[in-house]
Protein backbone atom coordinates (compact mmCIF):
# COMPACT_ATOMS: atom_id res chain seq x y z
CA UNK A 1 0.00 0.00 0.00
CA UNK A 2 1.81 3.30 -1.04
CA UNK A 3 0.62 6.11 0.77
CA UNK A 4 0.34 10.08 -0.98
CA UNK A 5 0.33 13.29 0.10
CA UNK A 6 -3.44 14.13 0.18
CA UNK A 7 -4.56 17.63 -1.96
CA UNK A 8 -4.81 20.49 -0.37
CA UNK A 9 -8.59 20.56 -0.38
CA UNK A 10 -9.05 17.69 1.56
CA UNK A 11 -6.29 18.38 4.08
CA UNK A 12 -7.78 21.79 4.39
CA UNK A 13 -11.65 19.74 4.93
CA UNK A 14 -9.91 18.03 7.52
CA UNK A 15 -8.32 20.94 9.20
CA UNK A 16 -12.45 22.75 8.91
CA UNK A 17 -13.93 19.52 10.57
CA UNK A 18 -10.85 18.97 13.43
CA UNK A 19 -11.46 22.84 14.40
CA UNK A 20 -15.46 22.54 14.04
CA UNK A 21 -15.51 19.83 16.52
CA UNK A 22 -12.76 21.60 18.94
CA UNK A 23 -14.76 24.31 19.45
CA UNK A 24 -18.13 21.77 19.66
CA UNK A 25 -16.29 20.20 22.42
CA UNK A 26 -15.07 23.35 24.13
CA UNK A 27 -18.65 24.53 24.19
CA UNK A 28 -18.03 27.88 22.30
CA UNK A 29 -20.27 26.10 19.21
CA UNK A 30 -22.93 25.05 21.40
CA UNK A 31 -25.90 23.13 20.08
CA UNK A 32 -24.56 21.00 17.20
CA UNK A 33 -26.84 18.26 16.49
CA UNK A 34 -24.01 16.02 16.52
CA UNK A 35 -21.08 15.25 19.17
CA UNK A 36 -17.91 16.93 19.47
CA UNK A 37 -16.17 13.50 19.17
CA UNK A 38 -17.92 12.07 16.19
CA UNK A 39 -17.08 15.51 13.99
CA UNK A 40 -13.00 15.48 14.64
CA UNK A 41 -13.52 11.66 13.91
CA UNK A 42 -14.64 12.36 11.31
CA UNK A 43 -12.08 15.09 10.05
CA UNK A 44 -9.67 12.87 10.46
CA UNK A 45 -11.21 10.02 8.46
CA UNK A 46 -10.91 12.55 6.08
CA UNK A 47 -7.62 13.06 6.13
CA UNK A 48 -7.04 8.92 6.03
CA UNK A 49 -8.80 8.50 3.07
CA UNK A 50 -7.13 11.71 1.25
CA UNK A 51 -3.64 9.83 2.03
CA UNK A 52 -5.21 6.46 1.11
CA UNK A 53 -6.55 7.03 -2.23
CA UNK A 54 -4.45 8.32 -4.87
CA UNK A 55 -5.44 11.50 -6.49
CA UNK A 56 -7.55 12.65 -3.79
């Protein structure tokens, strides 16, 4: 499995979500339908996949 250097989109996606959910779980973004933990999670998912796939 080679890994890549993911675009700078998607790292920049990632960086959005990881923040998003810092400030969720700080409580200065109160109210988010969704928790804190599952949003970061999911930024860096992102970021897994960008490396993962080639291209993206």
């Amino acid at each position: 499995m080679n890994l890549s250097a993911p675009k700078q989109v998607v790292f920049l996606l990632s960086l959005v979500l990881a923040i998003v959910g810092l400030l969720a779980g700080l409580a200065i973004i109160p109210g988010l339908p969704v928790p804190a933990l599952y949003i970061v999670t999911a930024g860096y998912a992102v970021l897994a996949l960008g490396c993962l796939i080639k291209g993206a």
